[in-house]
C-alpha atoms as a PDB file:
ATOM      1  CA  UNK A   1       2.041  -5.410  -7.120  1.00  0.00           C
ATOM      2  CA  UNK A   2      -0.345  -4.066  -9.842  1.00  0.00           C
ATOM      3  CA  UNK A   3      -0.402  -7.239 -11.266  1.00  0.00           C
ATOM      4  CA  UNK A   4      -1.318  -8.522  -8.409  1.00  0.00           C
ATOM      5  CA  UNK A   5      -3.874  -6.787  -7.462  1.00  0.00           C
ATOM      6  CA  UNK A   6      -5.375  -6.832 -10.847  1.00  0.00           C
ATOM      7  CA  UNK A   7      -5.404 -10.716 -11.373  1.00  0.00           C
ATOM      8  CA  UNK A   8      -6.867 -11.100  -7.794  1.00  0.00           C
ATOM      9  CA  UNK A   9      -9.988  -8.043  -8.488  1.00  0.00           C
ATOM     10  CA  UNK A  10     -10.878 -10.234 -11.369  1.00  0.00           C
ATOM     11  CA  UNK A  11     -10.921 -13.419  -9.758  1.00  0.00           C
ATOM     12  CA  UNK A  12     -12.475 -11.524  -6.553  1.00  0.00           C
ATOM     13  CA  UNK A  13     -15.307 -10.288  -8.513  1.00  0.00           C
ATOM     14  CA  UNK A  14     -15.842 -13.664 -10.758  1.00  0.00           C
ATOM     15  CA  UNK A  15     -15.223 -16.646  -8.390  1.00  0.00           C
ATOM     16  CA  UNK A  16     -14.895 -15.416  -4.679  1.00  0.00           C
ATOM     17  CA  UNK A  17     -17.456 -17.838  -3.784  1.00  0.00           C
ATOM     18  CA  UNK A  18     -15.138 -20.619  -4.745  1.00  0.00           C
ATOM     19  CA  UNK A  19     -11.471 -19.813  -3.290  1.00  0.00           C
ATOM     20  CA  UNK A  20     -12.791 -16.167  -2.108  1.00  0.00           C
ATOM     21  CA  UNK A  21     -10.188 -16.109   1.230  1.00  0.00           C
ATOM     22  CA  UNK A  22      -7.290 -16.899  -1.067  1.00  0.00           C
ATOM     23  CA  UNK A  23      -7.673 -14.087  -3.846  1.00  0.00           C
ATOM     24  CA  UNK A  24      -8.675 -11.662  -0.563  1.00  0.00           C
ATOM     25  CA  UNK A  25      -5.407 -12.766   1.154  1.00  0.00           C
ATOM     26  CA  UNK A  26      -3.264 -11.564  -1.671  1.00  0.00           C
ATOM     27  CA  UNK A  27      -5.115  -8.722  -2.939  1.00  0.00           C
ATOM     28  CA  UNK A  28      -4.444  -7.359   0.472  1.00  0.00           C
ATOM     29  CA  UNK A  29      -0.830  -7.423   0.018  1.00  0.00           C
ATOM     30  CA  UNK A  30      -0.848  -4.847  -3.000  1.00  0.00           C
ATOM     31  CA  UNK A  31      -4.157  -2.524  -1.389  1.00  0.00           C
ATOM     32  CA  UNK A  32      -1.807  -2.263   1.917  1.00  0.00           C
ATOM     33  CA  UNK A  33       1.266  -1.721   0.309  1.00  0.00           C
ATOM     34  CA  UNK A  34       3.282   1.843   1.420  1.00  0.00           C
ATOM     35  CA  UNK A  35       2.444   2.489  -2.596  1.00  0.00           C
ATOM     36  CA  UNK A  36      -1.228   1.489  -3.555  1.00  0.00           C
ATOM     37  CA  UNK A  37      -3.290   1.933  -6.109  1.00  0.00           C
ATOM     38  CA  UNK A  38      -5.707  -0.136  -4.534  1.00  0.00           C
ATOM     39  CA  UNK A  39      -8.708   0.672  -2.134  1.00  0.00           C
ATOM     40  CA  UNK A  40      -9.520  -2.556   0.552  1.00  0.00           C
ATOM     41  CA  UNK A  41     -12.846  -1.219   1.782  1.00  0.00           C
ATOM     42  CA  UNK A  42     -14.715  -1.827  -0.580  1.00  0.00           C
ATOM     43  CA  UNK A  43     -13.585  -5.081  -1.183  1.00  0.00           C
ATOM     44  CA  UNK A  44     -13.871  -5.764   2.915  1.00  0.00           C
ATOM     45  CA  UNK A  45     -17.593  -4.712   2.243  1.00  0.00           C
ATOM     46  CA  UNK A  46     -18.404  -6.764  -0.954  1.00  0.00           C
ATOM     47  CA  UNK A  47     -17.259  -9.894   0.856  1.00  0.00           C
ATOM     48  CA  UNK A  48     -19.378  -9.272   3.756  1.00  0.00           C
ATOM     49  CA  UNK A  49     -22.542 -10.006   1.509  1.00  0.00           C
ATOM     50  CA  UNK A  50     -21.340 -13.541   0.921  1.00  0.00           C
ATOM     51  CA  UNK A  51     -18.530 -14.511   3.112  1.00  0.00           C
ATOM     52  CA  UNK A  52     -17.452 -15.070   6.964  1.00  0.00           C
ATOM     53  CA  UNK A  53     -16.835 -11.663   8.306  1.00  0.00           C
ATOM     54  CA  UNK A  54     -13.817 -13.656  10.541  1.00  0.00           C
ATOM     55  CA  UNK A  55     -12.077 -15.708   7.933  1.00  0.00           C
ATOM     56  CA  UNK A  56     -12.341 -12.500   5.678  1.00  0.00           C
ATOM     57  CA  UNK A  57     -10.753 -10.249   7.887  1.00  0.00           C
ATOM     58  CA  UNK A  58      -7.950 -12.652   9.021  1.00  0.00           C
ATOM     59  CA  UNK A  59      -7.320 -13.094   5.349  1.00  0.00           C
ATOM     60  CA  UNK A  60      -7.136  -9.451   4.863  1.00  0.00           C
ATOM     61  CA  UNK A  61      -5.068  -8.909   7.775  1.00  0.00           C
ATOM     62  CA  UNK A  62      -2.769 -12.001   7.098  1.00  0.00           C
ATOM     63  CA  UNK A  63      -2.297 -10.177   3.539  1.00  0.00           C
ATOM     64  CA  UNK A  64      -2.123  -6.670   5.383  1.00  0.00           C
ATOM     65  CA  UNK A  65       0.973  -8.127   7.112  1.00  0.00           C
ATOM     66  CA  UNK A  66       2.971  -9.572   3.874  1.00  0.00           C
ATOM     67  CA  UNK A  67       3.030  -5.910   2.731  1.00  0.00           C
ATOM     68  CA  UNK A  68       3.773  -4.371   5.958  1.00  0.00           C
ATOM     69  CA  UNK A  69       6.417  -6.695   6.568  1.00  0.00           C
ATOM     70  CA  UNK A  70       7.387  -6.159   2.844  1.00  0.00           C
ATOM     71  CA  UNK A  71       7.215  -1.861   3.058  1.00  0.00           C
ATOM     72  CA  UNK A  72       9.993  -2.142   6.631  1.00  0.00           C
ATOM     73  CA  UNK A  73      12.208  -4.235   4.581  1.00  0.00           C
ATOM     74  CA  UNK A  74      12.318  -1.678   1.652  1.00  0.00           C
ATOM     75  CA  UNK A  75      11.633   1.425   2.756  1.00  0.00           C
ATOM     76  CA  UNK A  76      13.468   1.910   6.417  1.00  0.00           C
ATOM     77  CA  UNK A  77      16.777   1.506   4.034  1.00  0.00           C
ATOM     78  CA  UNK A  78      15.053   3.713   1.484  1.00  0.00           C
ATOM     79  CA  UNK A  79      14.726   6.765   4.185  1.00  0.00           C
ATOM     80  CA  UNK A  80      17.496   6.400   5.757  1.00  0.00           C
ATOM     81  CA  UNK A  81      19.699   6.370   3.207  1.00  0.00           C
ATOM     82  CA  UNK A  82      22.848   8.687   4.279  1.00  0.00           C
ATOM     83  CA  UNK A  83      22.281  11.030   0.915  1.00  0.00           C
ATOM     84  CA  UNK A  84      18.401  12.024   1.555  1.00  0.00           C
ATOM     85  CA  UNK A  85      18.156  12.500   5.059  1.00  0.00           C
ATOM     86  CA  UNK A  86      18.560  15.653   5.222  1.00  0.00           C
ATOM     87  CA  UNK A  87      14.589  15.661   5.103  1.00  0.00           C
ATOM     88  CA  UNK A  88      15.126  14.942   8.855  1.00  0.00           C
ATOM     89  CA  UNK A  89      16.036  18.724   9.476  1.00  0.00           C
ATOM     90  CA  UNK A  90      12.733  19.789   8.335  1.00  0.00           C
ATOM     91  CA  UNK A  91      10.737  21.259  11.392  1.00  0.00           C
ATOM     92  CA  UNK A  92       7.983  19.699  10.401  1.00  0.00           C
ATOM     93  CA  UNK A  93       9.377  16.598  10.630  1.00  0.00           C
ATOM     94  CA  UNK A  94      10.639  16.767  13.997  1.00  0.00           C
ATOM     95  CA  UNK A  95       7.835  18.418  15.634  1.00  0.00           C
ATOM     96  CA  UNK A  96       5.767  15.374  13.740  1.00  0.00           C
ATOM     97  CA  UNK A  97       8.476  12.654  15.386  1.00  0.00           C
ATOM     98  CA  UNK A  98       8.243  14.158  18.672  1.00  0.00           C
ATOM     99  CA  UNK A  99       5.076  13.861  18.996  1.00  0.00           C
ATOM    100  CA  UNK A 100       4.895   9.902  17.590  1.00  0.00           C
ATOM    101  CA  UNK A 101       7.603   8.796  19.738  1.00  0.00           C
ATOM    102  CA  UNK A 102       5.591   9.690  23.190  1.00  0.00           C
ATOM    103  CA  UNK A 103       3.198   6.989  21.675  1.00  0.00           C
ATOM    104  CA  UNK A 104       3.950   5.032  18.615  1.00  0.00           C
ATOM    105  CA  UNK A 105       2.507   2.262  19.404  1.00  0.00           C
ATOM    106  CA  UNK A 106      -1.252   3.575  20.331  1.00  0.00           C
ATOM    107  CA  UNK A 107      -0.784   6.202  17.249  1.00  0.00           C
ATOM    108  CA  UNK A 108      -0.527   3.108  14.665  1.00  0.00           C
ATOM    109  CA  UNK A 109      -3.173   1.544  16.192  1.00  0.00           C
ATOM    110  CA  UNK A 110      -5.557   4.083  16.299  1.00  0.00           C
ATOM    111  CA  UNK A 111      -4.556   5.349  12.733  1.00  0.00           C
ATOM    112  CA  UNK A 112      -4.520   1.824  11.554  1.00  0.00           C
ATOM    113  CA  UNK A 113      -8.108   1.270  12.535  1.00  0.00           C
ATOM    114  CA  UNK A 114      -9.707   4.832  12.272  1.00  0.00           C
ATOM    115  CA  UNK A 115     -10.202   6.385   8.736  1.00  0.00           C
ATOM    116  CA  UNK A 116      -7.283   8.983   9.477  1.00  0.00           C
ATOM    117  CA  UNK A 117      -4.477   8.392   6.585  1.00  0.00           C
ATOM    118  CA  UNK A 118      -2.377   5.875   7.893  1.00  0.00           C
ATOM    119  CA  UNK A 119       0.437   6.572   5.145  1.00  0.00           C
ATOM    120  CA  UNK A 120       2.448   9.539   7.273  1.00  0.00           C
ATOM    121  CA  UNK A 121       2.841   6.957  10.095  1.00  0.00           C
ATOM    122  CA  UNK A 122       4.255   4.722   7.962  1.00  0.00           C
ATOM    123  CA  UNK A 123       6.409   7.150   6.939  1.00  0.00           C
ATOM    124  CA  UNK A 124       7.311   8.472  10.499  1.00  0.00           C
ATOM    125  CA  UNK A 125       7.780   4.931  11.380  1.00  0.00           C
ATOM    126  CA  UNK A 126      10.298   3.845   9.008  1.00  0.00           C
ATOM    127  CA  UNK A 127      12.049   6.542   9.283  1.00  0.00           C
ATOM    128  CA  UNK A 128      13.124   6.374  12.750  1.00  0.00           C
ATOM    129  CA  UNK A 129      13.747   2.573  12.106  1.00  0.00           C
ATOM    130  CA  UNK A 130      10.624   1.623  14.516  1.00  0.00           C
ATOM    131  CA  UNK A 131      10.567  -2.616  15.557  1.00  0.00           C
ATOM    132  CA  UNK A 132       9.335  -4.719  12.796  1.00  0.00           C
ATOM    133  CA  UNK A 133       7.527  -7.018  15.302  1.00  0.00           C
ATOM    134  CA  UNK A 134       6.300  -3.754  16.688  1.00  0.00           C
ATOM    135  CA  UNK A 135       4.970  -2.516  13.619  1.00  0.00           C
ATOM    136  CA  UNK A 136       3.393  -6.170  12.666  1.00  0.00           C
ATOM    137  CA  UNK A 137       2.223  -6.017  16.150  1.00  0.00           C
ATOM    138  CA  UNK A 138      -0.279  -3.075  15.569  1.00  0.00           C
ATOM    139  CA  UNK A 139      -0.910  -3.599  11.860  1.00  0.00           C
ATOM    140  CA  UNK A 140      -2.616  -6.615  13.221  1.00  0.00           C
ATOM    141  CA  UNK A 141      -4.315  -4.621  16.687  1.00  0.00           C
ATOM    142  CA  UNK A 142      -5.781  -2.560  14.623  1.00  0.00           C
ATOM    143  CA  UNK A 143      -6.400  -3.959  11.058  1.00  0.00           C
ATOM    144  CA  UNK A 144      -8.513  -7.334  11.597  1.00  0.00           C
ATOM    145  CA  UNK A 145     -11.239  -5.170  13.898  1.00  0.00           C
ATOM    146  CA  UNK A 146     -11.522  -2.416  10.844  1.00  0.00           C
ATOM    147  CA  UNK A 147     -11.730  -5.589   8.442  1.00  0.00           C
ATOM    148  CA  UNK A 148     -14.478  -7.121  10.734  1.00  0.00           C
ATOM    149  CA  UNK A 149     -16.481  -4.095  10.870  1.00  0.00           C
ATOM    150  CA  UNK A 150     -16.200  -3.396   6.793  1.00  0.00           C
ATOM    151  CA  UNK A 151     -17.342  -6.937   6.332  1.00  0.00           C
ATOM    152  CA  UNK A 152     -20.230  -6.517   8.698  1.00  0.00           C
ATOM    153  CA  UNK A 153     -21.159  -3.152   6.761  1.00  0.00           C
ATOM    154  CA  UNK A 154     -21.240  -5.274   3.879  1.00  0.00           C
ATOM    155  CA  UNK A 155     -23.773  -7.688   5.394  1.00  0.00           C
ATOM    156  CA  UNK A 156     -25.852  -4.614   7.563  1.00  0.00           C
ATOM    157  CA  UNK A 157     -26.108  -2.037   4.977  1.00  0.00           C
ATOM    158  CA  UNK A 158     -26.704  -4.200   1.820  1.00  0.00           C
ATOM    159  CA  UNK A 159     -24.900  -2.080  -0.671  1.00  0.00           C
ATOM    160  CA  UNK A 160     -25.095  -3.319  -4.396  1.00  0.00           C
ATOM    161  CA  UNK A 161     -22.222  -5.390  -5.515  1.00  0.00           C
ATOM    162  CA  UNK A 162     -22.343  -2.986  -8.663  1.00  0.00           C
ATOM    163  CA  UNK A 163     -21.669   0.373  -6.647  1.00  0.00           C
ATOM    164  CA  UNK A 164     -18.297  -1.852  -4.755  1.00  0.00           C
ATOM    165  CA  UNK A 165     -17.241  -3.151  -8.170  1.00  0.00           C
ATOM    166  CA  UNK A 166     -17.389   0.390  -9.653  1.00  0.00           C
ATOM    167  CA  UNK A 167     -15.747   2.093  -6.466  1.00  0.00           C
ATOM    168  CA  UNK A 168     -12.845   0.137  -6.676  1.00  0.00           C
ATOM    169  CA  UNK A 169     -12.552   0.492 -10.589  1.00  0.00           C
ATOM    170  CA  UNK A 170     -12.726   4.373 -10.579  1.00  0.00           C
ATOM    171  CA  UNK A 171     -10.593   4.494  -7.962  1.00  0.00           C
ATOM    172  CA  UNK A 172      -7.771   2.870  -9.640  1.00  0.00           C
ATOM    173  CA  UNK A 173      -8.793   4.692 -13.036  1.00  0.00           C
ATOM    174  CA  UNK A 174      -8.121   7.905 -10.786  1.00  0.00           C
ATOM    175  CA  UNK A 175      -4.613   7.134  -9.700  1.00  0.00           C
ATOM    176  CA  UNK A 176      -4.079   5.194 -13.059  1.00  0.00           C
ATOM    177  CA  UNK A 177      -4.533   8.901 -14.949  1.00  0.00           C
ATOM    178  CA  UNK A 178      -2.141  10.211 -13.053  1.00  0.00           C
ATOM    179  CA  UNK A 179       0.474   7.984 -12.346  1.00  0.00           C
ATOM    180  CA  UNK A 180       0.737   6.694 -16.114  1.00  0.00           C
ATOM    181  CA  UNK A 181       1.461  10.339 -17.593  1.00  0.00           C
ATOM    182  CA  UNK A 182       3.993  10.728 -14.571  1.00  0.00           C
ATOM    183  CA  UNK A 183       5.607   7.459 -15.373  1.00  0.00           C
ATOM    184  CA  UNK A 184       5.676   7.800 -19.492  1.00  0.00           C
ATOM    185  CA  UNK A 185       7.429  11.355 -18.892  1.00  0.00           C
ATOM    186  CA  UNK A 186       9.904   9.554 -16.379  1.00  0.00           C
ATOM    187  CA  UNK A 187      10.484   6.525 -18.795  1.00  0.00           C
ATOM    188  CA  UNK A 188      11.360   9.609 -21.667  1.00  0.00           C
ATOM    189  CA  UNK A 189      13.417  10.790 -19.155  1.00  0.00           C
ATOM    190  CA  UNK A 190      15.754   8.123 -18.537  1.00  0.00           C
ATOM    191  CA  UNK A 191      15.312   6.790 -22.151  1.00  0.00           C
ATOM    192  CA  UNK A 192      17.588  10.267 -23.121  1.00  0.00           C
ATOM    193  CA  UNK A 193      19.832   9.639 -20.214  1.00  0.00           C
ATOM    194  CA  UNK A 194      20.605   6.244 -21.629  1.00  0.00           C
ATOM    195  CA  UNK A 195      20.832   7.608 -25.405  1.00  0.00           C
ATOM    196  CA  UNK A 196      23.374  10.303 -24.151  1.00  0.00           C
ATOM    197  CA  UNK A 197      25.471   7.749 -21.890  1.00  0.00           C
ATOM    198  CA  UNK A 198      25.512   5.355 -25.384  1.00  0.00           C
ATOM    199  CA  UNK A 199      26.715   7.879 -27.290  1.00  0.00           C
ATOM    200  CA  UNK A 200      29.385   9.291 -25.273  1.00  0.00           C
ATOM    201  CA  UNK A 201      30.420   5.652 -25.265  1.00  0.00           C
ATOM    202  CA  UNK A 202      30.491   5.383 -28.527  1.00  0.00           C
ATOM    203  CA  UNK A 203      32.579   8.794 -28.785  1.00  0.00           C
ATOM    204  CA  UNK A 204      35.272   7.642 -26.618  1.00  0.00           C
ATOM    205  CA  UNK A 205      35.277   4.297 -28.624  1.00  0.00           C
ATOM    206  CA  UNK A 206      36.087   6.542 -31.202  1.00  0.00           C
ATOM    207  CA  UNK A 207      38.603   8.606 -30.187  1.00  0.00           C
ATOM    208  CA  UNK A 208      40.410   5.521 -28.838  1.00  0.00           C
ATOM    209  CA  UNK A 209      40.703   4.187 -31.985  1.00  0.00           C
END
């Protein structure tokens, strides 16, 4: 997914003009991903100097929809895997599902197009193993207007391609400084798991012999 959404910026920022709706399409899938690193506004915005504000956001939503579709095949499994759900007896959490289930549908919507974090729906909603064609169903409701109206920001408010470029980067530099530290201290981690596991193989080896 980083990859991903790395190669596309790059091509984004050099040739959109030439096959613009095609990088869009698949940098959407990474930037809409249950995990991202990477913001879609700004992008939405930057293309509305240039591009159709239509084909752009049906790019962006077809790509929005690849990841959704994606995030319900890995992570309704994920949460309710028989070992971790004891999150489930958190108050929180069923106050919060309560609440959702009176109106899931209408709450993804209007978190999917609104700025409100759209991440604890997700979370809410694969949890309680919500529809798949439901959950398509509203990332698309809600997604292609909120791409519409970033592209037409883009083309209304006339905001340097230099301040979008530079939003996106330091965005991803933000989560980049904190995620690589986090994932060098995990790699450690498992790297002296893996020496301990060898050498208690290589102990009983031993003692076999």
């Amino acid at each position: 997914m980083v990859l991903i959404g790395v190669v596309t910026f790059v091509l984004m920022t050099t040739m959109a003009q030439r096959d613009g709706y095609a990088y869009l399409f698949f940098y959407s899938i990474p930037s809409n991903s249950a995990i991202s690193l990477f913001p879609h506004e700004p992008v939405l915005i930057y293309y509305g100097k240039f591009a159709n504000w239509w084909l752009s956001a049906a790019a962006a939503t077809g790509g929005t929809l690849i990841a959704g579709w994606l995030d319900h095949q890995v992570f309704v499994p994920v949460l309710n895997y028989q070992k971790i759900t004891s999150y489930k007896e958190n108050r929180f959490y069923r106050k919060s599902t309560d609440l959702f289930m009176r109106y899931p549908f209408a709450t993804l919507v209007a978190t999917g197009f609104t700025p409100i974090p759209f991440w604890p729906f997700k979370f809410l909603c694969f949890s309680i193993h919500y529809p798949l064609w439901r959950y398509l169903l509203a990332l698309s409701v809600s997604r292609f207007p909120r791409y519409w109206l970033l592209a037409w920001a883009g083309a209304a408010l006339g905001i340097p391609t230099w301040m979008l470029i530079s939003a996106v980067i330091v965005i991803f530099a933000t989560y980049a400084v904190r995620a690589v530290p986090m994932a060098w201290t995990h790699f450690k981690q498992r790297r002296g798991t893996w020496s301990s596991a060898r050498e208690s193989l290589d102990q009983g080896k031993g003692a076999a012999e």
